[in-house]
Protein backbone atom coordinates (compact mmCIF):
# COMPACT_ATOMS: atom_id res chain seq x y z
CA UNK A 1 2.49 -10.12 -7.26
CA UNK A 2 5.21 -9.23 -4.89
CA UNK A 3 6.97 -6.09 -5.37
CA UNK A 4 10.68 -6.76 -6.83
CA UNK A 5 12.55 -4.64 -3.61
CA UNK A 6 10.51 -6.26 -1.34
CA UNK A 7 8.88 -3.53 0.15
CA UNK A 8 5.18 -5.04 -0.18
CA UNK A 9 3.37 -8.67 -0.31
CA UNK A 10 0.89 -7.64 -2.91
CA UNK A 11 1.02 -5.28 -5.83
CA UNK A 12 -1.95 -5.13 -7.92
CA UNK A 13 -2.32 -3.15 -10.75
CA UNK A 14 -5.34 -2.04 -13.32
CA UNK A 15 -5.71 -4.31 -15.82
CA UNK A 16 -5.05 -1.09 -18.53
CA UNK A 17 -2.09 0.40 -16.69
CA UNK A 18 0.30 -2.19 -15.75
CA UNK A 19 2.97 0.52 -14.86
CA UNK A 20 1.58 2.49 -11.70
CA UNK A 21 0.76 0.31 -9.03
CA UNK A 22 -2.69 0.95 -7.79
CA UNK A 23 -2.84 -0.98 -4.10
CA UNK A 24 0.26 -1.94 -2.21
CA UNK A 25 -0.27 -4.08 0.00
CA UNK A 26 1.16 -5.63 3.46
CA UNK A 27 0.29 -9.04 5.10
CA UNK A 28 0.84 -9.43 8.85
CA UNK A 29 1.14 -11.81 11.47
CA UNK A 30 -1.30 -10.21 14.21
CA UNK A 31 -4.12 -7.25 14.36
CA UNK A 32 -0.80 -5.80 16.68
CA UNK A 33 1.70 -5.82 13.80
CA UNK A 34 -0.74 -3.64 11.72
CA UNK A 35 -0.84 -1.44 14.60
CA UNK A 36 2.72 -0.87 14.58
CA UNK A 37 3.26 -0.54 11.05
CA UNK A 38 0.94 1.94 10.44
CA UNK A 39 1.94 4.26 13.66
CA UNK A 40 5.72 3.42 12.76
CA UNK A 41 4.48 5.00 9.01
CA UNK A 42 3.20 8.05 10.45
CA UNK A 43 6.24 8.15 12.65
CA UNK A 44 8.84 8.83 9.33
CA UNK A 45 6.20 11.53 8.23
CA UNK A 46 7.35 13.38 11.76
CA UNK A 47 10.60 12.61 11.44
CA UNK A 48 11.19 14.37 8.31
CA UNK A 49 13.88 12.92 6.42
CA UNK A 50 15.75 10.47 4.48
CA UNK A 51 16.27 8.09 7.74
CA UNK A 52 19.75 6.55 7.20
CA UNK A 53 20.27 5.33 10.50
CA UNK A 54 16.84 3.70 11.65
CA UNK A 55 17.00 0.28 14.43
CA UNK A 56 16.78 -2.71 12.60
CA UNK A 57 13.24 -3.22 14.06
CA UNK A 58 11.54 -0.20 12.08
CA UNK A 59 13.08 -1.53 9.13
CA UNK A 60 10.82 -3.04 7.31
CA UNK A 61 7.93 -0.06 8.32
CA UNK A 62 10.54 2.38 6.92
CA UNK A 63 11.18 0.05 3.70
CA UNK A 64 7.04 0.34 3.34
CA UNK A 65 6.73 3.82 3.78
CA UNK A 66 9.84 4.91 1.26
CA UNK A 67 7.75 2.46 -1.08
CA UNK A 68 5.02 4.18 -0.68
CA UNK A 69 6.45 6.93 -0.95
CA UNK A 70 8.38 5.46 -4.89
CA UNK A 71 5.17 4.39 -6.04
CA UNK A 72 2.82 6.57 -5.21
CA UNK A 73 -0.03 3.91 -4.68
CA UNK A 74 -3.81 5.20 -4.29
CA UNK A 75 -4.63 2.83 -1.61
CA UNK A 76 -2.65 1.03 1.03
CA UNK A 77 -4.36 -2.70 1.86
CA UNK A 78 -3.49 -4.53 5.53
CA UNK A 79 -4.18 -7.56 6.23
CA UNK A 80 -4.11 -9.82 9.24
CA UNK A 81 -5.60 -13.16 10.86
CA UNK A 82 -9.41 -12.86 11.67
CA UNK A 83 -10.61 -10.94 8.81
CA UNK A 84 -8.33 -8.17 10.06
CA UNK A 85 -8.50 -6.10 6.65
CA UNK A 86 -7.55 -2.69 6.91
CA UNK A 87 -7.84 -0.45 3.77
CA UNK A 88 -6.49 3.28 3.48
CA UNK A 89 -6.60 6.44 0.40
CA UNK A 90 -3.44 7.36 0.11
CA UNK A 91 -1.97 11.01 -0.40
CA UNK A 92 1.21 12.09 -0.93
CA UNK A 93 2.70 16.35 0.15
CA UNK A 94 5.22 17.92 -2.24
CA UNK A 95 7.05 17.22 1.00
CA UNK A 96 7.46 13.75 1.13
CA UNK A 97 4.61 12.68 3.24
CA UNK A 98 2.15 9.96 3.27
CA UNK A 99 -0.92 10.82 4.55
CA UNK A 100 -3.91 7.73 5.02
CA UNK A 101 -7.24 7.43 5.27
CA UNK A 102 -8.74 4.57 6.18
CA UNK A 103 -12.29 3.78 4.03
CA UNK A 104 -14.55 0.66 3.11
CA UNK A 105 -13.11 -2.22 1.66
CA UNK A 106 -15.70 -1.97 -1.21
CA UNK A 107 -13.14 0.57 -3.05
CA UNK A 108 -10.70 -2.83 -3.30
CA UNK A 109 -13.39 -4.18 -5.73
CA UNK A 110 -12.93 -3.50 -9.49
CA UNK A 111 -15.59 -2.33 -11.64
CA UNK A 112 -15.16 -2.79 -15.11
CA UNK A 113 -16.95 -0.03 -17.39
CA UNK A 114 -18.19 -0.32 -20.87
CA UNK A 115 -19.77 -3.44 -22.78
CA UNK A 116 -17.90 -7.27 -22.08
CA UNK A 117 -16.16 -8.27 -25.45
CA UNK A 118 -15.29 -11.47 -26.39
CA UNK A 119 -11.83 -11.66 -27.99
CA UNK A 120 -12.82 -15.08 -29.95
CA UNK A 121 -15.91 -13.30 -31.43
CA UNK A 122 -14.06 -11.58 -34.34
């Protein structure tokens, strides 16, 4: 689903914790857009601060890394035309940071654990 302020095209969440959101992610227009967003989200990290008075064209990089930064998502998902899919750990510092890794998109996959139960077998 998409996140109610807008911040990201995708939310997904575990099926058994519908309350933290466990990928955010971002759809864009070209490989180039992904580019910028994610140096534009390292940018605020220098920058240090709140950012009240950002140019209307980081906006929407800043509104996806204070999201980040309100959710607290694990991983960060990109994706763009081509197969362009970029997928990144997330970490957050006491400070306010977010710090990303990119790794395989295997970790977007969800295993289920345990035995399969039928609810209609009761």
């Amino acid at each position: 689903m998409q996140s109610k302020t807008s911040a990201f095209d995708v939310m997904v969440y575990k099926p058994n914790d519908l309350m933290d959101v466990f990928i955010a992610g971002e759809i864009k227009k070209s490989s180039k857009e992904i580019d910028d967003l994610l140096r534009y989200i390292q940018k605020f990290n220098v920058m240090n601060d709140l950012h009240e008075n950002i140019p209307e064209s980081l906006k929407n990089a800043h509104r996806k890394w204070m999201g980040l930064r309100q959710c607290r998502a694990p991983l960060f998902w990109t994706l763009g035309p081509d197969c362009d899919s970029r997928l990144f750990k997330v970490s957050y510092s006491h400070e306010g940071d977010v710090m990303m890794d990119q790794v395989e998109d295997d970790m977007l996959y969800y295993k289920k654990l345990g035995p399969v139960t039928n609810l209609f077998d009761r």
